[in-house]
C-alpha atoms as a PDB file:
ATOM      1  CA  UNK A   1     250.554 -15.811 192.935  1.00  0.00           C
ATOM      2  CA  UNK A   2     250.031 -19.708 193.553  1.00  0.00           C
ATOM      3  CA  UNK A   3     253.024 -22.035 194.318  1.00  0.00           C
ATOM      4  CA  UNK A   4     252.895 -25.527 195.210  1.00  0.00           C
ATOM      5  CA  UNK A   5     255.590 -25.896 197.192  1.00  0.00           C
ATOM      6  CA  UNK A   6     256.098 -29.802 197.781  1.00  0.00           C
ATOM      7  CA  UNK A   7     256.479 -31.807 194.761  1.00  0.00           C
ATOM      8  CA  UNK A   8     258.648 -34.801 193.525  1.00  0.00           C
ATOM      9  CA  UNK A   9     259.345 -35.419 190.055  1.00  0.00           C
ATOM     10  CA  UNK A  10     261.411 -38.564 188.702  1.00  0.00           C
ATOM     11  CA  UNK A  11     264.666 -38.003 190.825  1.00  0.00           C
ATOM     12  CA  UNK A  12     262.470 -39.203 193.684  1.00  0.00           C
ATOM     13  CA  UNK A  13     262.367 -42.867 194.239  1.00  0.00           C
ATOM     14  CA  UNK A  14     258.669 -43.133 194.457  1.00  0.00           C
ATOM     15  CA  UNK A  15     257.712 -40.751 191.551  1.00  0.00           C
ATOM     16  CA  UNK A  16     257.953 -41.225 187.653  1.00  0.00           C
ATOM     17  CA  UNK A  17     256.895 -37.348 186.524  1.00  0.00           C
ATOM     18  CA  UNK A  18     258.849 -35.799 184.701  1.00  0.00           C
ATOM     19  CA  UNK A  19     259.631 -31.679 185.178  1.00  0.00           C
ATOM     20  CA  UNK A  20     257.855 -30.770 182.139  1.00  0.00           C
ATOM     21  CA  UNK A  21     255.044 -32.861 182.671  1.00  0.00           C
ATOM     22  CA  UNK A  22     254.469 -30.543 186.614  1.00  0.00           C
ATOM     23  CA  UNK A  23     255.192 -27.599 184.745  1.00  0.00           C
ATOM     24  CA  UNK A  24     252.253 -28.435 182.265  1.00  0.00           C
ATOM     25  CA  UNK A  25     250.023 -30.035 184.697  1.00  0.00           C
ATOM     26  CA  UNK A  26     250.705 -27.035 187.410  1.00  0.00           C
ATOM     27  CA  UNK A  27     250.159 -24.593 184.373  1.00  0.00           C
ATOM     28  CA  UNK A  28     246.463 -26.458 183.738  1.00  0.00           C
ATOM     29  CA  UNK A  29     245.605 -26.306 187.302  1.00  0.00           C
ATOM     30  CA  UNK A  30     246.354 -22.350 187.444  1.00  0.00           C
ATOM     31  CA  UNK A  31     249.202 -22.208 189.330  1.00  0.00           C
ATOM     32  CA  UNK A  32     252.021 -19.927 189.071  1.00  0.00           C
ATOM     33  CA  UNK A  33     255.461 -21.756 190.410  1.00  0.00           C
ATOM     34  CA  UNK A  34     255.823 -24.972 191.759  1.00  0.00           C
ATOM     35  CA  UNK A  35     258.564 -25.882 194.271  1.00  0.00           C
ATOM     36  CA  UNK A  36     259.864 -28.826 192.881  1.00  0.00           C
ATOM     37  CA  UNK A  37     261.936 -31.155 196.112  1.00  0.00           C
ATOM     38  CA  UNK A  38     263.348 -34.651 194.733  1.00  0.00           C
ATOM     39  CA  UNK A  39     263.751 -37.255 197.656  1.00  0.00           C
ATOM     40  CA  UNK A  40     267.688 -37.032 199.035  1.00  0.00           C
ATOM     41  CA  UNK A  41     268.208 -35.237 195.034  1.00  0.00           C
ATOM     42  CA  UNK A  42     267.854 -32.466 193.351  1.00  0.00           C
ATOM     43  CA  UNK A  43     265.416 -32.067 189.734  1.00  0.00           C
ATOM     44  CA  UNK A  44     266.328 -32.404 186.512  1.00  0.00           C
ATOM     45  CA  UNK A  45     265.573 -28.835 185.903  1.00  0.00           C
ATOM     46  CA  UNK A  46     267.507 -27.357 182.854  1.00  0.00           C
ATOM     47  CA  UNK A  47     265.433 -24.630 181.422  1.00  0.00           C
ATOM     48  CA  UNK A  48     263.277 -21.712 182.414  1.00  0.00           C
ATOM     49  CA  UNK A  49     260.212 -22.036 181.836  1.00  0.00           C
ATOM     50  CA  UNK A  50     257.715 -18.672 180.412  1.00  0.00           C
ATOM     51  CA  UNK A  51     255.552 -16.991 182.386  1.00  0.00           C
ATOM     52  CA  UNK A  52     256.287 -20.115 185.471  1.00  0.00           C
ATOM     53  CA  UNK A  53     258.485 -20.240 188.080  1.00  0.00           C
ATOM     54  CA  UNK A  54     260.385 -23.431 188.667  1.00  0.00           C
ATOM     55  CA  UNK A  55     261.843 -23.618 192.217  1.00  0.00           C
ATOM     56  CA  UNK A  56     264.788 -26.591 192.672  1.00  0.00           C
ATOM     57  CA  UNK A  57     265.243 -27.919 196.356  1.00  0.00           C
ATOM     58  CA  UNK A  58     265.881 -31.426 197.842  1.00  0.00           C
ATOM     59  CA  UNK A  59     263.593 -33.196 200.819  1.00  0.00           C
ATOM     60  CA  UNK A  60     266.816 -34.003 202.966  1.00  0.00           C
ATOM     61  CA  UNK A  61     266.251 -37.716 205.301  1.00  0.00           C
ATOM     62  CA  UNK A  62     268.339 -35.666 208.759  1.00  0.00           C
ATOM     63  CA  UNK A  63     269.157 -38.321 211.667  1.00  0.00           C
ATOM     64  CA  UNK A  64     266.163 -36.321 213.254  1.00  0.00           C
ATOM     65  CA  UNK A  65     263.256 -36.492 210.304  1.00  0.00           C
ATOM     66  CA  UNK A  66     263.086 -34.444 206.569  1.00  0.00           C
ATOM     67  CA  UNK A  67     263.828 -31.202 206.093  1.00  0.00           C
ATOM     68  CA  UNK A  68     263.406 -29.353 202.765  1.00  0.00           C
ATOM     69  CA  UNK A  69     266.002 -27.268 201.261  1.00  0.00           C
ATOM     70  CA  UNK A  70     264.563 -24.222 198.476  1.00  0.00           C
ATOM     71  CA  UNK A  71     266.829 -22.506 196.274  1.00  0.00           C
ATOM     72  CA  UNK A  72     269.850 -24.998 196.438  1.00  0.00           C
ATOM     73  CA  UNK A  73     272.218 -25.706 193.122  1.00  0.00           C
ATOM     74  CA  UNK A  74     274.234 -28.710 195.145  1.00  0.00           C
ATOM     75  CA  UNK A  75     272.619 -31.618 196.819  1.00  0.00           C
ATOM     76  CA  UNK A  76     273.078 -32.009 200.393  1.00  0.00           C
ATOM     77  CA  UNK A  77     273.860 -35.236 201.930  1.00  0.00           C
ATOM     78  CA  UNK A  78     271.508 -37.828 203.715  1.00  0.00           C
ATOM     79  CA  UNK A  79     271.622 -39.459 207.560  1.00  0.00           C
ATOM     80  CA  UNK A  80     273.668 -35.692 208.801  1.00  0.00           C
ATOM     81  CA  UNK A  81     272.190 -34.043 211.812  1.00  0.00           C
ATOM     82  CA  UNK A  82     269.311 -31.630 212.156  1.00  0.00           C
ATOM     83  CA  UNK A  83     271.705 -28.644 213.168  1.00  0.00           C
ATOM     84  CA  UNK A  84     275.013 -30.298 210.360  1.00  0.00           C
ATOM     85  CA  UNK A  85     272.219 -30.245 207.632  1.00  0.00           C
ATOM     86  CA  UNK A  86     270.846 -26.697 208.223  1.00  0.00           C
ATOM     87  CA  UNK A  87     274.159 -25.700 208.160  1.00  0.00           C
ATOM     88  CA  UNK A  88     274.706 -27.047 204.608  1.00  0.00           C
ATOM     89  CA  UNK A  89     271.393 -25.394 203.510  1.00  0.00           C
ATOM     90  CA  UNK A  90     272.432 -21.730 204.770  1.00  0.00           C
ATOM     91  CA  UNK A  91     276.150 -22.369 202.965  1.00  0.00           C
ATOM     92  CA  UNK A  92     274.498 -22.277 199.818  1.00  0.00           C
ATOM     93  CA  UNK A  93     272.000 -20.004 200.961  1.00  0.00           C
ATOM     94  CA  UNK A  94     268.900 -21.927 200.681  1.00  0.00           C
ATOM     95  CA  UNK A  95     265.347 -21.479 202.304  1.00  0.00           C
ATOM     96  CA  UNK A  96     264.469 -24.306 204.845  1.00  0.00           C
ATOM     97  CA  UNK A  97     260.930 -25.496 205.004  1.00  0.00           C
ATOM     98  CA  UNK A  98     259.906 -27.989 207.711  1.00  0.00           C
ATOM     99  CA  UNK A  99     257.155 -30.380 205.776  1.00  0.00           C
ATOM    100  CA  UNK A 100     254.532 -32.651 207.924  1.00  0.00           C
ATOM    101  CA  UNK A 101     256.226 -31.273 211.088  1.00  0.00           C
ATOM    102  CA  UNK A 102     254.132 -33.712 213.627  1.00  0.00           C
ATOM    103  CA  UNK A 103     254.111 -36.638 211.222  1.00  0.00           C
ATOM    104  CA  UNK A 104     256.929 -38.393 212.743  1.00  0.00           C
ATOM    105  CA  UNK A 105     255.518 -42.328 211.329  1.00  0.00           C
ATOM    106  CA  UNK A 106     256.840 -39.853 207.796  1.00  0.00           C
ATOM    107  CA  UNK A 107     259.865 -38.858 208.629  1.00  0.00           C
ATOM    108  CA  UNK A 108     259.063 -35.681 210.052  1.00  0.00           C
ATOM    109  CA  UNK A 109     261.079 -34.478 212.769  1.00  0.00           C
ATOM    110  CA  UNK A 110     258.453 -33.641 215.609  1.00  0.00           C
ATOM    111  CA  UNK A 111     259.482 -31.137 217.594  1.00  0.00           C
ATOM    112  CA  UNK A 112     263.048 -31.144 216.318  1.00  0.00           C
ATOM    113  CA  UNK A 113     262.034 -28.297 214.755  1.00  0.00           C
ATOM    114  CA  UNK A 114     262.965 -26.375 217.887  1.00  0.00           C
ATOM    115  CA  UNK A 115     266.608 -27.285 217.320  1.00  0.00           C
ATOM    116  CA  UNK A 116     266.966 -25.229 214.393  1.00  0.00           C
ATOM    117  CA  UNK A 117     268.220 -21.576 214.990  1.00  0.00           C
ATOM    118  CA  UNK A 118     267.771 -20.092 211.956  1.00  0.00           C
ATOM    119  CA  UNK A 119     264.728 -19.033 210.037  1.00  0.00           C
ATOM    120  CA  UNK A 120     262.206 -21.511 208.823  1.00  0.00           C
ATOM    121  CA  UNK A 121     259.087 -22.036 207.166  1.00  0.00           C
ATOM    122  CA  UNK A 122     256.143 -23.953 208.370  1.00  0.00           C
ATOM    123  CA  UNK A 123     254.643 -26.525 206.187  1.00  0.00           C
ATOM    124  CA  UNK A 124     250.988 -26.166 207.459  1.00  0.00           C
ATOM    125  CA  UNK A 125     249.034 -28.345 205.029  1.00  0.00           C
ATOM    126  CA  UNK A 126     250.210 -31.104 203.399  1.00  0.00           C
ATOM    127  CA  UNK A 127     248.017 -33.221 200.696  1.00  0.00           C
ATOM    128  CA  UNK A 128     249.727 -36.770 201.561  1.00  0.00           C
ATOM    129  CA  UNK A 129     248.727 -36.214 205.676  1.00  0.00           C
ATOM    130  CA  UNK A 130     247.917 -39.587 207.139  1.00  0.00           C
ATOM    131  CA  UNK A 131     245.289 -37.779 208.775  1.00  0.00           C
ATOM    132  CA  UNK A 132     243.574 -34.624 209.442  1.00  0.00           C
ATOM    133  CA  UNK A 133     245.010 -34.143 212.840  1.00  0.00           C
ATOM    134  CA  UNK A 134     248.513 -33.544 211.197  1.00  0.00           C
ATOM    135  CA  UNK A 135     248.041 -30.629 208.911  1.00  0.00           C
ATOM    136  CA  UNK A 136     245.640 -29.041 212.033  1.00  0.00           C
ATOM    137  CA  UNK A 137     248.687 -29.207 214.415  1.00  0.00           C
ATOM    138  CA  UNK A 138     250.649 -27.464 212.496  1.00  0.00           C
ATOM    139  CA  UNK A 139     248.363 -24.943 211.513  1.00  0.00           C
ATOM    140  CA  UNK A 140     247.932 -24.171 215.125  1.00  0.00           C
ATOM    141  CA  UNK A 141     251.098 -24.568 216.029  1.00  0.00           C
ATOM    142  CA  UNK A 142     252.460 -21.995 213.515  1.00  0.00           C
ATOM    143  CA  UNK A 143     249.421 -19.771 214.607  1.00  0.00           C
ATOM    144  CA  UNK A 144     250.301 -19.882 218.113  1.00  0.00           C
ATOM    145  CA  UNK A 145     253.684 -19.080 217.225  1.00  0.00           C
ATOM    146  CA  UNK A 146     253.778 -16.663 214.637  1.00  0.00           C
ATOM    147  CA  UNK A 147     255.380 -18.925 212.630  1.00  0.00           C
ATOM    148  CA  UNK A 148     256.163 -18.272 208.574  1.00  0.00           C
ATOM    149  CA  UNK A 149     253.579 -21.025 206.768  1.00  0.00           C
ATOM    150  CA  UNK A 150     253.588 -22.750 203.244  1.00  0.00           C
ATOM    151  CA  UNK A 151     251.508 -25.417 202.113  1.00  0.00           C
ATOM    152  CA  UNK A 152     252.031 -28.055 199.296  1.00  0.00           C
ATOM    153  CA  UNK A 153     250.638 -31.032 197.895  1.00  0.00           C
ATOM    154  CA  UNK A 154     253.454 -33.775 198.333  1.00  0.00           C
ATOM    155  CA  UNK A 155     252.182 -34.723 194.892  1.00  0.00           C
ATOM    156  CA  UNK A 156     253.965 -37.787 193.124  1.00  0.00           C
ATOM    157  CA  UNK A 157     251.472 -38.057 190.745  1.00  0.00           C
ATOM    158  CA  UNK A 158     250.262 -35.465 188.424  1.00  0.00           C
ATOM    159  CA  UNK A 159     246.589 -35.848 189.467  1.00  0.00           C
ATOM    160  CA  UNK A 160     247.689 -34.459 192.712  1.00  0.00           C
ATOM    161  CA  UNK A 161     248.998 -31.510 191.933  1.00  0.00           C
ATOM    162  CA  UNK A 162     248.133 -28.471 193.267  1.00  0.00           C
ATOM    163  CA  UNK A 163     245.754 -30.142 195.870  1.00  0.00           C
ATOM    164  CA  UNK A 164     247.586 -27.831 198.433  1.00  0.00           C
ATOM    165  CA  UNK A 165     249.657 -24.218 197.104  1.00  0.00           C
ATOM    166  CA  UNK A 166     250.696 -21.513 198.833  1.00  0.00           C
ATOM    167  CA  UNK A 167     249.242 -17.845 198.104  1.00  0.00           C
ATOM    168  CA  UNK A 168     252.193 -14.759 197.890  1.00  0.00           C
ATOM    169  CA  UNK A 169     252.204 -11.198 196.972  1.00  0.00           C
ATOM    170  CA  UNK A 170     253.030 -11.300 193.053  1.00  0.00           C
ATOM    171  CA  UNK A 171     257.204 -11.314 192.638  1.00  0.00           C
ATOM    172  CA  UNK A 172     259.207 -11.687 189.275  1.00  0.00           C
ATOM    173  CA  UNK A 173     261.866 -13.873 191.096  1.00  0.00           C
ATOM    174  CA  UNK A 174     262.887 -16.571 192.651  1.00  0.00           C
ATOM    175  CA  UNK A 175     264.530 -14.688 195.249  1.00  0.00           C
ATOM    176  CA  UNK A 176     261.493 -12.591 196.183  1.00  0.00           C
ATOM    177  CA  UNK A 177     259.207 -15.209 196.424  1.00  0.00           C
ATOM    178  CA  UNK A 178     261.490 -16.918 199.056  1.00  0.00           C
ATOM    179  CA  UNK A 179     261.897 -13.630 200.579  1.00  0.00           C
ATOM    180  CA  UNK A 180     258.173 -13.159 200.991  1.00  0.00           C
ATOM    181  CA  UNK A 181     257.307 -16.881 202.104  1.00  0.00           C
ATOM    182  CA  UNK A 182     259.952 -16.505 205.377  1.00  0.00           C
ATOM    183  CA  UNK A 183     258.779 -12.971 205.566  1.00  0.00           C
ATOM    184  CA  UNK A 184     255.397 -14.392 206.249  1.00  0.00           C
ATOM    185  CA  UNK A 185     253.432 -13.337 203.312  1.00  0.00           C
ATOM    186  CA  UNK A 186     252.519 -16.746 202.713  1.00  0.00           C
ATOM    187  CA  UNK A 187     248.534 -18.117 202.812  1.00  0.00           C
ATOM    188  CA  UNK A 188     248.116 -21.608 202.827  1.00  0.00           C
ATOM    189  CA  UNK A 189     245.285 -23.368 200.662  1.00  0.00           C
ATOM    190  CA  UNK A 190     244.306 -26.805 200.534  1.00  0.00           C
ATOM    191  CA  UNK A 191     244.035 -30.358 202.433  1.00  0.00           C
ATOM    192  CA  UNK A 192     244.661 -33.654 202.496  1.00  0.00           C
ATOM    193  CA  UNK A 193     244.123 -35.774 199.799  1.00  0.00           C
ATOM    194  CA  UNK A 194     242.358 -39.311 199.572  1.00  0.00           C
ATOM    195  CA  UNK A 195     244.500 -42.213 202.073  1.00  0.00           C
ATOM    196  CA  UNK A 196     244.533 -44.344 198.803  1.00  0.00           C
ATOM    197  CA  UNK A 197     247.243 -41.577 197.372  1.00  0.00           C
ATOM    198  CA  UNK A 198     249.728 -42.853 200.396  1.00  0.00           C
ATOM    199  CA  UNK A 199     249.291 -46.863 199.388  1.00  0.00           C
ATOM    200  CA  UNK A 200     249.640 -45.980 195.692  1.00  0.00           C
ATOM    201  CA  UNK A 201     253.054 -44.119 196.494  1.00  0.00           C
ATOM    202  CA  UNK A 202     254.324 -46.521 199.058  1.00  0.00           C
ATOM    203  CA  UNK A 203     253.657 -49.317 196.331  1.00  0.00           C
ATOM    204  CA  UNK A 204     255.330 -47.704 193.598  1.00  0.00           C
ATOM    205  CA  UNK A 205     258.497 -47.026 195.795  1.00  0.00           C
ATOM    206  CA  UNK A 206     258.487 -50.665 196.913  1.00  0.00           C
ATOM    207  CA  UNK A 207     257.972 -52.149 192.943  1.00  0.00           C
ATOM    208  CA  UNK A 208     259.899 -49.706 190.678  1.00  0.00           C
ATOM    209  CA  UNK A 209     262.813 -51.925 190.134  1.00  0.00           C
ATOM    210  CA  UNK A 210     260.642 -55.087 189.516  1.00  0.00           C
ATOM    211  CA  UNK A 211     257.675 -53.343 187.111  1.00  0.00           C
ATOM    212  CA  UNK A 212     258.594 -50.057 186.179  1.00  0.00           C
ATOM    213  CA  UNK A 213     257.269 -50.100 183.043  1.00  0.00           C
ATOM    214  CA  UNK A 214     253.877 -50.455 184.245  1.00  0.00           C
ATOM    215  CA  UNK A 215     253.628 -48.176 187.015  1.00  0.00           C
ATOM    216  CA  UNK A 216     255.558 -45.504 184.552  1.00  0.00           C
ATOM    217  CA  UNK A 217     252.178 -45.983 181.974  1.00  0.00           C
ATOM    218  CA  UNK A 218     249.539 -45.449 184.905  1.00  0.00           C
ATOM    219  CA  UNK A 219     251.107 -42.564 186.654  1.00  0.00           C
ATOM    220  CA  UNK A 220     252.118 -40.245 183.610  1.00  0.00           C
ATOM    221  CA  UNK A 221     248.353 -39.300 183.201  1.00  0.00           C
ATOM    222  CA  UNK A 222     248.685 -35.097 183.538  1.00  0.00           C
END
């Protein structure tokens, strides 16, 4: 099966989609979940959906860069520590996923990563890298190091879903699909998308309050 496993819907401040609207879109592009990880907040998610698999988490801001949180019901607080906010994910036993690891100019926390105790998945490509070099380090980082991988397209707009997704063996539940992605069943497909994606989101985030209206009209095309 195909999961995208990094996507924000309109709980994010720099995203207007709405959770129907992925579901359709991810549904068009042939995938077969999406992992769906609102900025500091959790989706809107309030039905099942046939045949697709709807994964909620949250892309936590740490002290020490983002970390996201799979499986979670609660959101976890901003601006905690690395080791305080992994602690919050295992209480509700969530799945942690380390996205755009060496990306720290995006939040990510480096080598912070090292910090963490428990397991954790590798986000080895991600469609909003800066550049090339980011998604290549941590492919061959997580090589090196045997490390569990996923890969998702940090998509904020619907045209940008499913530019990255994660292969996994076939599973009929949330639960196993997390299971098999820290088990290290995961393949990652995919790359980085076009630098204009990054200005496009960046500008949205910085003129939603002022014209919403007219960024809502050119980024709801699915």
């Amino acid at each position: 099966m195909k999961i995208d496993f990094h996507i924000h819907s309109k709980n994010s401040s720099d995203s207007f989609m709405s959770v129907d609207g992925i579901v359709r879109t991810a549904k068009k592009r042939g995938l077969d979940g999406v992992a769906i990880v609102d900025h500091n907040n959790l989706p809107d998610v309030k039905k099942k959906y046939k045949d697709f698999m709807v994964i909620k988490g949250e892309e936590v801001l740490t002290r020490g860069g983002e970390i996201i949180a799979l499986g979670i019901e609660k959101k976890i607080p901003k601006f905690k520590s690395i080791k305080r906010t992994v602690e919050l994910i295992k209480k509700q036993g969530g799945t942690i996923v380390i996205p755009h690891p060496f990306a720290f100019w995006r939040k990510g926390v480096f080598l912070g990563f090292k910090k963490i105790k428990s397991p954790f998945v590798f986000e080895a490509i991600n469609g909003m890298a800066y550049f090339p070099f980011e998604n290549y380090m941590a492919s061959k980082y997580a090589q090196d190091h045997k490390m569990p991988v996923c890969a998702g397209s940090d998509a904020h707009r619907y045209k940008d879903i499913g530019n990255a997704y994660t292969v996994l063996p076939d599973a009929t539940s949330i639960d196993d699909v997390l299971r098999n992605l820290l088990a290290g069943k995961g393949v990652p497909v995919g790359n980085k998308g076009s630098n204009w994606v990054n200005i496009h989101v960046l500008l949205k985030s910085m003129t939603r309050p002022i014209i919403n209206p007219f960024f809502k009209r050119f980024s709801q095309t699915e």
